[in-house]
C-alpha atoms as a PDB file:
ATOM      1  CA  UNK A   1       0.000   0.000   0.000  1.00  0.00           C
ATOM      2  CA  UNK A   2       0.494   3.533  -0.468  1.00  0.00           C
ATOM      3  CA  UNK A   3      -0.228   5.496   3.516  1.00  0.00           C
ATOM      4  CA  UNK A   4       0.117   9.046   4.518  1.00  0.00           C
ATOM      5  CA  UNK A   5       0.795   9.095   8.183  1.00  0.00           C
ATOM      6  CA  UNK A   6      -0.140  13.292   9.180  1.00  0.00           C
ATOM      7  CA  UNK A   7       1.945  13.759  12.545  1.00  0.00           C
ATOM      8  CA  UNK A   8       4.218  10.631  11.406  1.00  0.00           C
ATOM      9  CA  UNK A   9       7.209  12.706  13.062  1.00  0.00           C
ATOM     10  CA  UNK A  10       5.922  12.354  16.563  1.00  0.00           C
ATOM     11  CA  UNK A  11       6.275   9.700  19.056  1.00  0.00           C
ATOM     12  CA  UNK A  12       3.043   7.013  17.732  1.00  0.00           C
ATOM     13  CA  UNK A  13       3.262   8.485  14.350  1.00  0.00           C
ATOM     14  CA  UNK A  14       7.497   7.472  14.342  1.00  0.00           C
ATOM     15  CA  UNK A  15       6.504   3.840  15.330  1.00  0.00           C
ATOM     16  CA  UNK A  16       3.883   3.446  12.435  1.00  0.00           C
ATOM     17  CA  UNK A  17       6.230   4.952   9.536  1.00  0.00           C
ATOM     18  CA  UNK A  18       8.784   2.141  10.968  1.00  0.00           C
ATOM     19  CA  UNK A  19       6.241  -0.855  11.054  1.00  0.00           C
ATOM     20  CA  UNK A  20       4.878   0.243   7.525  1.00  0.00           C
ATOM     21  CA  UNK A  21       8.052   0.191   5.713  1.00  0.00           C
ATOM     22  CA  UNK A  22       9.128  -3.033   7.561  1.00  0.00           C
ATOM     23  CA  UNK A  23       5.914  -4.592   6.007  1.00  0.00           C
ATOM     24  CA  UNK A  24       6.987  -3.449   2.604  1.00  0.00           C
ATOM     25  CA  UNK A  25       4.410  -0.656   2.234  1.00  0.00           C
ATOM     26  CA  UNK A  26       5.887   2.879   0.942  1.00  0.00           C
ATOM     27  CA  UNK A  27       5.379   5.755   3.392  1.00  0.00           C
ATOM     28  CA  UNK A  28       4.760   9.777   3.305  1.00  0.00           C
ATOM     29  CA  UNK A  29       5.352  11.381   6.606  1.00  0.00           C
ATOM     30  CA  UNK A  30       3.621  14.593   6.552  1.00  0.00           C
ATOM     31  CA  UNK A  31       4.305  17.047   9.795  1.00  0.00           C
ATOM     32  CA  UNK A  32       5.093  20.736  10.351  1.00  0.00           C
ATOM     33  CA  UNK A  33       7.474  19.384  13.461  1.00  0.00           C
ATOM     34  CA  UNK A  34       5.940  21.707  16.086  1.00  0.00           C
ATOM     35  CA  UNK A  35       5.592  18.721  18.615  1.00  0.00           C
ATOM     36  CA  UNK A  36       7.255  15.944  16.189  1.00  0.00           C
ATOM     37  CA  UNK A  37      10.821  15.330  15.484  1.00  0.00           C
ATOM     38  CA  UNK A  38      12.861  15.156  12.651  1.00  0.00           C
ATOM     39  CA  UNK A  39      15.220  12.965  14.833  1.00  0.00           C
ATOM     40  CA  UNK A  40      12.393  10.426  15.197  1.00  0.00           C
ATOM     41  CA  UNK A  41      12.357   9.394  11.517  1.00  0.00           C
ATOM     42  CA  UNK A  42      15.896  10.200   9.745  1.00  0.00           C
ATOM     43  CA  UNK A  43      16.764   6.790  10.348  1.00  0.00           C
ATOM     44  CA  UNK A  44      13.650   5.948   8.009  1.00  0.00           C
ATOM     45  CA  UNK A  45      14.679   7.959   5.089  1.00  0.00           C
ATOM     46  CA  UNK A  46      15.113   5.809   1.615  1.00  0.00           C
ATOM     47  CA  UNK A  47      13.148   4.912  -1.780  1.00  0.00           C
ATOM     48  CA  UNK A  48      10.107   4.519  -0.109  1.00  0.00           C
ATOM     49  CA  UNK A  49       9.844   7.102   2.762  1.00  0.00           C
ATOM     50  CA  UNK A  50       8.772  10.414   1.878  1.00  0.00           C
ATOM     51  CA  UNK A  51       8.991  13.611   4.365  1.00  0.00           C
ATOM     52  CA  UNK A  52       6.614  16.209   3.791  1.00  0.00           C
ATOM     53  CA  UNK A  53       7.051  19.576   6.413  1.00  0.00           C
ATOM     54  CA  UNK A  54       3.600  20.655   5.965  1.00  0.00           C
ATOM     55  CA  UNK A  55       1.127  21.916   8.809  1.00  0.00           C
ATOM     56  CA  UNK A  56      -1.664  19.922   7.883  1.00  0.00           C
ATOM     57  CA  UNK A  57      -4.572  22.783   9.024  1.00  0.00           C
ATOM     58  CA  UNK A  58      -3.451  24.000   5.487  1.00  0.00           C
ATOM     59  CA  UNK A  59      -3.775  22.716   1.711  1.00  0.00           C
ATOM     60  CA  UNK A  60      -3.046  18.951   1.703  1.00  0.00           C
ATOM     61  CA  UNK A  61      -1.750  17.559  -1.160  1.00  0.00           C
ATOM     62  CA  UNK A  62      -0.081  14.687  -2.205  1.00  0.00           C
ATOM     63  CA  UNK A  63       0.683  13.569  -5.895  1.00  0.00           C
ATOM     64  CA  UNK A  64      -0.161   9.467  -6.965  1.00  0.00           C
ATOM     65  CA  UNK A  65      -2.408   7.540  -5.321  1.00  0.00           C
ATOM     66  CA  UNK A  66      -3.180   6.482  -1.508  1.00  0.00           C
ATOM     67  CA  UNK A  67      -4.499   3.895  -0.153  1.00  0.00           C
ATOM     68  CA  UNK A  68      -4.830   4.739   3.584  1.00  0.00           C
ATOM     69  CA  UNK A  69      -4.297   8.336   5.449  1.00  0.00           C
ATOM     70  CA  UNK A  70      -3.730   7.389   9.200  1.00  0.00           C
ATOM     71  CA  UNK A  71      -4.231  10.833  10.637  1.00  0.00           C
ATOM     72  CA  UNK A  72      -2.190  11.588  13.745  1.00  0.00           C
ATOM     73  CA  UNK A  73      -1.448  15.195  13.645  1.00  0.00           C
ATOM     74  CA  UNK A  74      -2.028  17.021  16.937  1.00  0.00           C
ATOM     75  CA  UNK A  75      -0.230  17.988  20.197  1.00  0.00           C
ATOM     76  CA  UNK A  76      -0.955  15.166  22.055  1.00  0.00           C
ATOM     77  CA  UNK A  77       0.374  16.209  25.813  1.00  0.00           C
ATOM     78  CA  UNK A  78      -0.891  18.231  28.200  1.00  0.00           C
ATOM     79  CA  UNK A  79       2.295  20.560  28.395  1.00  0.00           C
ATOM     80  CA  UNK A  80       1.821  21.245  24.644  1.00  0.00           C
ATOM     81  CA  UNK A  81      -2.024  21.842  24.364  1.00  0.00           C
ATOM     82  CA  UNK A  82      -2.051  24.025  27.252  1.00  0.00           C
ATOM     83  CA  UNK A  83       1.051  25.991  25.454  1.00  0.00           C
ATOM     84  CA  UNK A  84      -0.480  25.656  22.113  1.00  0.00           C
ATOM     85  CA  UNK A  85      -4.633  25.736  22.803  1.00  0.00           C
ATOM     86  CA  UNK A  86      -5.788  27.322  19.274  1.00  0.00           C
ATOM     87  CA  UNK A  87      -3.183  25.159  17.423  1.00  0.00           C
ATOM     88  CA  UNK A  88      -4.998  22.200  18.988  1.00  0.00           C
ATOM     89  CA  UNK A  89      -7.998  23.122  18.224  1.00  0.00           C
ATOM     90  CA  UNK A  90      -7.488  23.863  14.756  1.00  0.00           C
ATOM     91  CA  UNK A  91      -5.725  20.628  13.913  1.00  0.00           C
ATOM     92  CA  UNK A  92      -8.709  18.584  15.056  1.00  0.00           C
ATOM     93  CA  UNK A  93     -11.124  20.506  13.023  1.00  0.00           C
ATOM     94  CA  UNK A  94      -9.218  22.053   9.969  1.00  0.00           C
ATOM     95  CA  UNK A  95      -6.818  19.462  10.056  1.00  0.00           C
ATOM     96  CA  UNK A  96      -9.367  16.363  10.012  1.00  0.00           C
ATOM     97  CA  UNK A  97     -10.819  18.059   7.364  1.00  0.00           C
ATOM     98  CA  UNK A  98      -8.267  18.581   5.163  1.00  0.00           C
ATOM     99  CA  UNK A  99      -6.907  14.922   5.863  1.00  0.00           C
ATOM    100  CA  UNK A 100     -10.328  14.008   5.137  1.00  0.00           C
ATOM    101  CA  UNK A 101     -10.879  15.829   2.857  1.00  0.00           C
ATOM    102  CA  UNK A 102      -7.618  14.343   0.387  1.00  0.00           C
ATOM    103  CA  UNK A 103      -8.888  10.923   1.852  1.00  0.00           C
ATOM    104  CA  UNK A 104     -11.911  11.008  -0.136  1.00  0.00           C
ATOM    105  CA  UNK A 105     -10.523  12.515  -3.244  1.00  0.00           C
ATOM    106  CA  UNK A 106      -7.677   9.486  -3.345  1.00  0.00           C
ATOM    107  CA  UNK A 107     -10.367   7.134  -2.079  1.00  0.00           C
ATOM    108  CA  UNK A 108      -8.033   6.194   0.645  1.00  0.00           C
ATOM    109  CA  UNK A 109      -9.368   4.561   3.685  1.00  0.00           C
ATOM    110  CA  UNK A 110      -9.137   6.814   6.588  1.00  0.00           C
ATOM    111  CA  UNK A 111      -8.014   6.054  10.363  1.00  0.00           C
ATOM    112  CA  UNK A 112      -8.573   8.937  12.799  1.00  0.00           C
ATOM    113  CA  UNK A 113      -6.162   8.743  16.097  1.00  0.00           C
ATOM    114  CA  UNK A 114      -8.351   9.635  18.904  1.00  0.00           C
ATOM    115  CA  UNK A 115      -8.364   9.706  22.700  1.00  0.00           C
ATOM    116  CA  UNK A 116      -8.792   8.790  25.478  1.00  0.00           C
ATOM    117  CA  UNK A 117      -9.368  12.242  26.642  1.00  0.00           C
ATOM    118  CA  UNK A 118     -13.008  11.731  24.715  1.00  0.00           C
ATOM    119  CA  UNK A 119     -14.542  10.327  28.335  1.00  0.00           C
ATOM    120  CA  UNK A 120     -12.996  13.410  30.012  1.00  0.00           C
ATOM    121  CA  UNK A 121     -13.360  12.970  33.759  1.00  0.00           C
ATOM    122  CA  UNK A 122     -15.330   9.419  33.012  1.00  0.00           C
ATOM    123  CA  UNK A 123     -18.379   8.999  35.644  1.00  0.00           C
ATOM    124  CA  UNK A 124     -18.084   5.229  34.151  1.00  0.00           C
ATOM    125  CA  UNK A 125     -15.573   2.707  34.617  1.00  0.00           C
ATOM    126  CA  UNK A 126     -14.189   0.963  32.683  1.00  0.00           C
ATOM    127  CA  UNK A 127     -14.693   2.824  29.865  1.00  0.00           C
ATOM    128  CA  UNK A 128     -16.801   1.531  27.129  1.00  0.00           C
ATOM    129  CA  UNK A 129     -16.882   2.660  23.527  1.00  0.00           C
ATOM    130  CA  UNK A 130     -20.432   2.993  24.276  1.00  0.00           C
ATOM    131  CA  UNK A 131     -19.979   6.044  27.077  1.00  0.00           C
ATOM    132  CA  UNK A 132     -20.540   9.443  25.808  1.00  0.00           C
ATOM    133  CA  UNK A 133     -17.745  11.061  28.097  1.00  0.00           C
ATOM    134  CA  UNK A 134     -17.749  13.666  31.179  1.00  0.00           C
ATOM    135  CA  UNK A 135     -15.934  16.160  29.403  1.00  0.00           C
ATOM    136  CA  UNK A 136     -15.605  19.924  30.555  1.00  0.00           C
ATOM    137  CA  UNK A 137     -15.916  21.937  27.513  1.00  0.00           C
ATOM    138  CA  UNK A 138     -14.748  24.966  28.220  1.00  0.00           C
ATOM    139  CA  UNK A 139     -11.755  23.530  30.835  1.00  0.00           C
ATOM    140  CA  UNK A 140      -8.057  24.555  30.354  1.00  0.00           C
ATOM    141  CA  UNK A 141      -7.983  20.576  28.861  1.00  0.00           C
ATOM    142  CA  UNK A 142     -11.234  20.880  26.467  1.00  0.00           C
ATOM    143  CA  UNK A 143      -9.115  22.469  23.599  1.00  0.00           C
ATOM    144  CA  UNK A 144      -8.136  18.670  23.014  1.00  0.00           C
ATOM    145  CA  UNK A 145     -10.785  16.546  24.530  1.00  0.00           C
ATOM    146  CA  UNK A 146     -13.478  18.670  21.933  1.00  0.00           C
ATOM    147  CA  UNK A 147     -10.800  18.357  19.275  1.00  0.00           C
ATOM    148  CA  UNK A 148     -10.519  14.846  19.224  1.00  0.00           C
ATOM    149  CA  UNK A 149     -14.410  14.637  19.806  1.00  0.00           C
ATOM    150  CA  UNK A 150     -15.012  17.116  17.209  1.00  0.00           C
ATOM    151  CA  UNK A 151     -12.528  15.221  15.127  1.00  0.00           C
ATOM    152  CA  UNK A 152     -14.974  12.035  15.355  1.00  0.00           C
ATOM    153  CA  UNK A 153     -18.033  13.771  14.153  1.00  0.00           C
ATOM    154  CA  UNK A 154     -16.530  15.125  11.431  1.00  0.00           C
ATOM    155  CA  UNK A 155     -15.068  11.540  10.577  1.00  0.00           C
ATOM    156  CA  UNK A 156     -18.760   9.914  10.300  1.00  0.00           C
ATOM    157  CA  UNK A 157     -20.260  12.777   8.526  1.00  0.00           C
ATOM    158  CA  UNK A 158     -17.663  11.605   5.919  1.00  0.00           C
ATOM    159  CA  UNK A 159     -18.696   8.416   6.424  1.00  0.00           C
ATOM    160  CA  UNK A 160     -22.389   8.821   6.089  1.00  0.00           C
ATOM    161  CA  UNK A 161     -22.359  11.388   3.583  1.00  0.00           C
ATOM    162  CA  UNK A 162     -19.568  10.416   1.405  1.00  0.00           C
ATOM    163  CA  UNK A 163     -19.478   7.071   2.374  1.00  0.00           C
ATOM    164  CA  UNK A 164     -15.777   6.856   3.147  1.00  0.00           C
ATOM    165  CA  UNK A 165     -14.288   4.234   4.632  1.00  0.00           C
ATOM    166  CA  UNK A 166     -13.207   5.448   8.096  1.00  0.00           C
ATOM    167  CA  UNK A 167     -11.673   3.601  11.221  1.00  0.00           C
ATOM    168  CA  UNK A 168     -11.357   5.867  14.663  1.00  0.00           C
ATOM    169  CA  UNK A 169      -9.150   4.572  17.190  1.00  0.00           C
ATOM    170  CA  UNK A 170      -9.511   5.556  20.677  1.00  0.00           C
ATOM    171  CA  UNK A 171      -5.982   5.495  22.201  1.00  0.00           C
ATOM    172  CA  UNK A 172      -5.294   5.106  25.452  1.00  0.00           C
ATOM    173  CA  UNK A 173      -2.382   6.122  27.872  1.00  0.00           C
ATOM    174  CA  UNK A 174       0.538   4.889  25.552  1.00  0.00           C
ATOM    175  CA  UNK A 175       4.389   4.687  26.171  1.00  0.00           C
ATOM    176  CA  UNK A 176       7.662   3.668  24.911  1.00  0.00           C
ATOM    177  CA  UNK A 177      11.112   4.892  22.674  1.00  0.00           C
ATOM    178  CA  UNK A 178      10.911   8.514  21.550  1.00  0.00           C
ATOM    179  CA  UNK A 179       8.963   9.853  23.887  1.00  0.00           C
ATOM    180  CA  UNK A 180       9.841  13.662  24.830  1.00  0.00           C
ATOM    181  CA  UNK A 181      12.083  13.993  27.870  1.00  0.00           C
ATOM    182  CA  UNK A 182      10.194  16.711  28.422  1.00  0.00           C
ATOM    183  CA  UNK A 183       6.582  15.639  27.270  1.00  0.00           C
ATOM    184  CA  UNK A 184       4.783  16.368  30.298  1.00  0.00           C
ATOM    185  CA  UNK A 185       3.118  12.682  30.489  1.00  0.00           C
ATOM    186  CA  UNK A 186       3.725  10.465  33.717  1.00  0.00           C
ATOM    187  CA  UNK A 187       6.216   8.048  32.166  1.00  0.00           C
ATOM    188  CA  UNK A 188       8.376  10.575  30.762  1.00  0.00           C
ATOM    189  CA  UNK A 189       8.437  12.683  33.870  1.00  0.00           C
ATOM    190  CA  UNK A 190       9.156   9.764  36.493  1.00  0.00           C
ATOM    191  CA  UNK A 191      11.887   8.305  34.194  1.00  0.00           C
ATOM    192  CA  UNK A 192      13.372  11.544  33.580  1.00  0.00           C
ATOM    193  CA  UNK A 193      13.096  12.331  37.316  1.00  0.00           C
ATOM    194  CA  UNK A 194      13.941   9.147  38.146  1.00  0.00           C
ATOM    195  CA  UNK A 195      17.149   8.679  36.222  1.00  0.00           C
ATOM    196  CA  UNK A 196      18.361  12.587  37.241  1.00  0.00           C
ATOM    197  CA  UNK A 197      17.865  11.852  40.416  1.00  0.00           C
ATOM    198  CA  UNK A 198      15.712  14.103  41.436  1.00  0.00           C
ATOM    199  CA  UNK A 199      11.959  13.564  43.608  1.00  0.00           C
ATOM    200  CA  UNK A 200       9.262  12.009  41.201  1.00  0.00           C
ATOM    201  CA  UNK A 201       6.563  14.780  41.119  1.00  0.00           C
ATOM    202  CA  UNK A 202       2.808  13.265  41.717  1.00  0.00           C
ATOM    203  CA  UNK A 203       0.189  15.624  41.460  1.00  0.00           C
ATOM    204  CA  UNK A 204      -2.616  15.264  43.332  1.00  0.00           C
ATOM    205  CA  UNK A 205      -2.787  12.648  46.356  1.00  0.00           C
ATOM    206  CA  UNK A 206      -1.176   9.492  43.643  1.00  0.00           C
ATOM    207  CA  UNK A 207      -4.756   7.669  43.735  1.00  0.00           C
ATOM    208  CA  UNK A 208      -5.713   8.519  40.537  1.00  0.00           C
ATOM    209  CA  UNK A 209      -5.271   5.623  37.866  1.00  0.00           C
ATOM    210  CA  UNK A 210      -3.651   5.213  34.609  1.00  0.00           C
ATOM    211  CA  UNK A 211      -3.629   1.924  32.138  1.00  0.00           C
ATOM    212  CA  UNK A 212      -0.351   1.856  30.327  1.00  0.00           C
ATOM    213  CA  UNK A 213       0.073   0.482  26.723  1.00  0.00           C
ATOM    214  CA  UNK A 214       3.622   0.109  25.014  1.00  0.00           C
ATOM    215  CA  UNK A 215       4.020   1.708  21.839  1.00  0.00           C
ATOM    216  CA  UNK A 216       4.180  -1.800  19.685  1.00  0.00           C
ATOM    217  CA  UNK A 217       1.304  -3.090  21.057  1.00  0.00           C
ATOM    218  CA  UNK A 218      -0.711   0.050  20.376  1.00  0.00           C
ATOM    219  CA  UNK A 219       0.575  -0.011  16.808  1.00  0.00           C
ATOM    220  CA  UNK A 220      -0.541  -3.843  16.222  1.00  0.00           C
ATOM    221  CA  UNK A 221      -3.939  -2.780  17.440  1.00  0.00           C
ATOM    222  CA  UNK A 222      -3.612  -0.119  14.866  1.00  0.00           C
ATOM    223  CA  UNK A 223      -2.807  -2.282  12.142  1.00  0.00           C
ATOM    224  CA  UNK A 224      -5.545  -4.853  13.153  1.00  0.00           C
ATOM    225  CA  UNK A 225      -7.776  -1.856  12.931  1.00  0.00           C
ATOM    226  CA  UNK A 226      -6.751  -0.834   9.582  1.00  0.00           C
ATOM    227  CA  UNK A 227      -7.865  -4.195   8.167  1.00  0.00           C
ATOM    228  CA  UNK A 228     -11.213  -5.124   9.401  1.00  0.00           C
ATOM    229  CA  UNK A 229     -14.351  -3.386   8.060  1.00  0.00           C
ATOM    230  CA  UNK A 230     -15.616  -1.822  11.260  1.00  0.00           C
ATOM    231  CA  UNK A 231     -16.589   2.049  11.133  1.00  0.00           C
ATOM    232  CA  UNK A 232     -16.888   2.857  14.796  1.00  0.00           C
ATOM    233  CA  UNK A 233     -14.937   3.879  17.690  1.00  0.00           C
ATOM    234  CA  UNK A 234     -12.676   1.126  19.591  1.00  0.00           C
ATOM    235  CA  UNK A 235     -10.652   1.387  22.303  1.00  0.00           C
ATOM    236  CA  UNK A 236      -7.082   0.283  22.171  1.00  0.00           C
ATOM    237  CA  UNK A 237      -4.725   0.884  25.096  1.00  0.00           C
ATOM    238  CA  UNK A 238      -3.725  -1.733  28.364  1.00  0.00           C
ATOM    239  CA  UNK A 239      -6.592  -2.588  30.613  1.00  0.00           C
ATOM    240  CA  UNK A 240      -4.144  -3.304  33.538  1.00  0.00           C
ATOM    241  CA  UNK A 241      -5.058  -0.716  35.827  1.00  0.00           C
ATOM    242  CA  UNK A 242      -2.571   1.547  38.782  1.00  0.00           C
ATOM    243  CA  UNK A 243      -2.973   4.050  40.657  1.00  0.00           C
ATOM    244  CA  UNK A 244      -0.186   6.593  39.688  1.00  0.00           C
ATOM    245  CA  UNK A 245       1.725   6.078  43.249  1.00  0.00           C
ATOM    246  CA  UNK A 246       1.691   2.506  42.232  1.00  0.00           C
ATOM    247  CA  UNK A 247       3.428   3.530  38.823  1.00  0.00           C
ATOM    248  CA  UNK A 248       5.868   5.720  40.966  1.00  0.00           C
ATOM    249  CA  UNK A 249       6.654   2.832  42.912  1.00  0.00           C
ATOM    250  CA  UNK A 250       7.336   0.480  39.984  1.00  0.00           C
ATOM    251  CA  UNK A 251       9.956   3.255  38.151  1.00  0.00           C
ATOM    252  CA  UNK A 252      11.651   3.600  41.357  1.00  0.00           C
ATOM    253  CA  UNK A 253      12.109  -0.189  41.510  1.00  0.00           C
ATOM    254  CA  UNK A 254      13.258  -0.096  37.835  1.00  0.00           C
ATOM    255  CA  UNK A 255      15.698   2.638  38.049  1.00  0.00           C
ATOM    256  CA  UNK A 256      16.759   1.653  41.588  1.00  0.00           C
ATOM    257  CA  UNK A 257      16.110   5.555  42.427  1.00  0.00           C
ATOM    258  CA  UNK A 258      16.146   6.257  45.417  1.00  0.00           C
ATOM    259  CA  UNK A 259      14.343   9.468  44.540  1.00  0.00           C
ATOM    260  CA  UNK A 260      11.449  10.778  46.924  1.00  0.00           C
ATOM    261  CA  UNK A 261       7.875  11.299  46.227  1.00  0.00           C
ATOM    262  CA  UNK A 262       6.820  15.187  46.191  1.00  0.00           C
ATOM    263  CA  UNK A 263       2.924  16.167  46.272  1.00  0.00           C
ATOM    264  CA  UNK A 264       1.401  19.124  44.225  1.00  0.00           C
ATOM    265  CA  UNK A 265      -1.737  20.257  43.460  1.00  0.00           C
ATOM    266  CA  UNK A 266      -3.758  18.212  41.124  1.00  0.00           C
ATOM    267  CA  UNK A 267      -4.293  20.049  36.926  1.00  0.00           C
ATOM    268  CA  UNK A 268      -7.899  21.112  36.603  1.00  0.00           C
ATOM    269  CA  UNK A 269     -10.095  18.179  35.481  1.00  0.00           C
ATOM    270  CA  UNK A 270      -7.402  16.038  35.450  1.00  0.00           C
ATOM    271  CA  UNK A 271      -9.054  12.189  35.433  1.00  0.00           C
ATOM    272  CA  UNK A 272      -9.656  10.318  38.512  1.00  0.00           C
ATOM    273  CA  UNK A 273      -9.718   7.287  36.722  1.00  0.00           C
ATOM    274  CA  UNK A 274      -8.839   5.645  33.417  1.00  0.00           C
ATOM    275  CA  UNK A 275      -9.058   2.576  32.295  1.00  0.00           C
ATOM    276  CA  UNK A 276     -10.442   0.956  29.136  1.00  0.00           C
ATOM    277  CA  UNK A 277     -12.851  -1.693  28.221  1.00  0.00           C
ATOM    278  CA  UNK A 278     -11.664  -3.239  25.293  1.00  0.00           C
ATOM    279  CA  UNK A 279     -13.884  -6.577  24.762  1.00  0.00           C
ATOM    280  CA  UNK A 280     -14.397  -4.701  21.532  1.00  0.00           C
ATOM    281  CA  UNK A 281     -11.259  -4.486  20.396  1.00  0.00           C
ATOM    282  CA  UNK A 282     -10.331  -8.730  21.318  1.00  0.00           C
ATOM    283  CA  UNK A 283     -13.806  -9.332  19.452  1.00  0.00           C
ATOM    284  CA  UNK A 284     -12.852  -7.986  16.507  1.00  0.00           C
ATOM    285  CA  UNK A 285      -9.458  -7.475  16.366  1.00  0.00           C
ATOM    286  CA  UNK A 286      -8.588 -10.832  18.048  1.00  0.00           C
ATOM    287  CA  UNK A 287      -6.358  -8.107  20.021  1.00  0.00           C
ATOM    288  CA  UNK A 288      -4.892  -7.280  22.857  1.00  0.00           C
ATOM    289  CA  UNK A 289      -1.818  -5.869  24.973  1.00  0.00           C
ATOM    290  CA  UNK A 290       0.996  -8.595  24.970  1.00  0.00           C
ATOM    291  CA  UNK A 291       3.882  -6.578  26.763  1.00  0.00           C
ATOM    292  CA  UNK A 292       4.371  -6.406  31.018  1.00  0.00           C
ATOM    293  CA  UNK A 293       4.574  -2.905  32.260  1.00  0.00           C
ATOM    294  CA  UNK A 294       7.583  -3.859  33.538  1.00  0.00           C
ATOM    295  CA  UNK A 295       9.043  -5.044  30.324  1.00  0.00           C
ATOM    296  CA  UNK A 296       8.110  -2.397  28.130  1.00  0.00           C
ATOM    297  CA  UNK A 297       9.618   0.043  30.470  1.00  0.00           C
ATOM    298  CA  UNK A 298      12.682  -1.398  30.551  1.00  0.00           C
ATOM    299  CA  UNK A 299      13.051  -0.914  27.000  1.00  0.00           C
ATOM    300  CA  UNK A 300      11.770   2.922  27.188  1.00  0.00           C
ATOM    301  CA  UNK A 301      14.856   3.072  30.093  1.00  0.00           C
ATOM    302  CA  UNK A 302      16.946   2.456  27.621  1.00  0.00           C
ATOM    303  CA  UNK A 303      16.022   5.005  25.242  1.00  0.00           C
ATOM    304  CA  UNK A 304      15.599   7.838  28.540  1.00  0.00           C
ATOM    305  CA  UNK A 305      19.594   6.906  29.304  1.00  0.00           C
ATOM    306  CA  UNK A 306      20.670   7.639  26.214  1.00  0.00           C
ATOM    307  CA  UNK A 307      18.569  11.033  25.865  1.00  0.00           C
ATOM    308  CA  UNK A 308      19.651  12.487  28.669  1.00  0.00           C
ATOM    309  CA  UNK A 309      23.685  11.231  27.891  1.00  0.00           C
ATOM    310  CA  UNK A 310      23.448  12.637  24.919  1.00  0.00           C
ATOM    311  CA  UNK A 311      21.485  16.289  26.305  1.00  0.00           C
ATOM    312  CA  UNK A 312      24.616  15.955  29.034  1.00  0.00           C
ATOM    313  CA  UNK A 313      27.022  16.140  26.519  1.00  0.00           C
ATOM    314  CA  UNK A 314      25.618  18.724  24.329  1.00  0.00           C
ATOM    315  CA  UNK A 315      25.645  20.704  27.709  1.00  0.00           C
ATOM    316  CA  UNK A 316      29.452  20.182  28.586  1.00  0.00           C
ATOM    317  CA  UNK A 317      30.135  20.847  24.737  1.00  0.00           C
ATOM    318  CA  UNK A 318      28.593  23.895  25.067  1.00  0.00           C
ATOM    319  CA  UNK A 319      30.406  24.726  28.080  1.00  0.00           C
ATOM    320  CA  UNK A 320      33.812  24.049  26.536  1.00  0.00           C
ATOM    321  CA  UNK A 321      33.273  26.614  23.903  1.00  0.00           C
ATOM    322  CA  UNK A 322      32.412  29.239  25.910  1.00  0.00           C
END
């Protein structure tokens, strides 16, 4: 196949360009690298990998045929929607369009990467597929919870109106190699904290949960989603629920940290719980999460080591030429 992957610089977007091209498919990688990184994909770069630097809010276009558009554009942390609110916004509603838009001309099947963040605050738990969300709307953390929900309308109006073949995948709390040190998200923060040295910061009192996927098993769900003929939403992320303290507990073990456990005050509507149900997904999929929290972060250790060697060095290089 043909696939335009919109955000494919980012961390998820990275992992699908990679798994793509290792199944023999060719691969345009459109982002404008506000949240993505060139670093992410260079490695990627040959015959059949194309880079576009393109904000996708803008005119699309891409020349030949497609076959799928597996749109992943957006800030997708809270440090960088809160820094970049309108930005958010627009990529979930210009951007879908214009993604679905070129979709439709190419007759490419469409996959919409959504959230999550849909339930908002969930008053239901699990979380079905079913549940319409507790989301605040007008919340410091609405600019992407009603972008990725706006996002989803817009995706089945295409579908009923145009009839295009859509797929919308509701991703869960996801982790793994090329994360941002300085993303924001739980993982990156302990393991960054964790590996510095420094106290692991938990906001609120640490009872909140979080399910944690690892990046290849969120892209095989991705891939099984891609290839089944099923038009609504489905949850894919790690139904293994933890309280956050838990989590903190688990990197400290990892690292072998002996870093301490500071409190601060919990991010407006940040979620209590989260954790999905995703009997959907091993209906229809035959899916589910095959990698141990504890295994998949050892492999994301790996990665944080060498980020933060290499940011170390850049620092005392810098140094020596001043």
């Amino acid at each position: 196949m043909r696939v335009l992957i919109t955000g494919g610089a980012g961390f998820i977007g990275s992992h699908l360009c990679e798994r793509l091209l290792g199944l023999g498919h060719e691969v345009t990688c459109m982002d404008n690298l506000l949240t993505g990184k060139l670093a992410n994909i260079e490695h990627l770069f040959g015959d059949r990998f194309t880079f576009v630097k393109q904000d996708v809010t803008e005119y699309v276009h891409v020349s030949g045929n497609l076959d799928a558009i597996l749109h992943f554009a957006s800030p997708a942390s809270p440090v960088d929607y809160l820094k970049l609110p309108i930005q958010t916004l627009k990529v979930g509603s210009l951007g879908t369009h214009k993604a679905l838009g070129l979709a439709r001309a190419k007759g490419a099947i469409f996959l919409l990467a959504s959230t999550s963040e849909v339930y908002g605050d969930p008053l239901i738990h699990p979380q079905p597929e079913s549940y319409w969300g507790n989301v605040n709307p007008v919340g410091p953390r609405g600019v992407y919870d009603e972008a990725k929900r706006f996002a989803e309308a817009m995706v089945m109006a295409y579908h009923r109106f145009h009839g295009l073949p859509v797929r919308i995948a509701r991703i869960f709390n996801t982790y793994g190699p090329r994360m941002r040190i300085d993303d924001g998200r739980v993982v990156p923060a302990f393991l960054s904290q964790a590996l510095s040295g420094e106290p692991l910061t938990v906001f609120g009192d640490g009872s909140q949960t979080r399910s944690f996927c690892y990046v290849d098993d969120l892209v095989d769900g991705i891939l099984q989603l891609m290839s089944v003929d099923h038009t609504g939403p489905v949850n894919l992320g790690n139904d293994c629920e933890m309280t956050v303290l838990q989590f903190g507990e688990t990197i400290r073990r990892l690292t072998g940290a002996r870093s301490p456990i500071v409190f601060k005050p919990l991010p407006v509507d940040d979620p209590r719980v989260r954790q999905p149900d995703i009997r959907l997904a091993r209906e229809i999929l035959e899916w589910s999460p095959k990698i141990a929290l504890e295994e998949g972060i050892r492999r994301t250790l790996e990665y944080f080591r060498g980020q933060l060697a290499a940011q170390a060095a850049a620092r005392g290089a810098a140094i020596s030429r001043d």
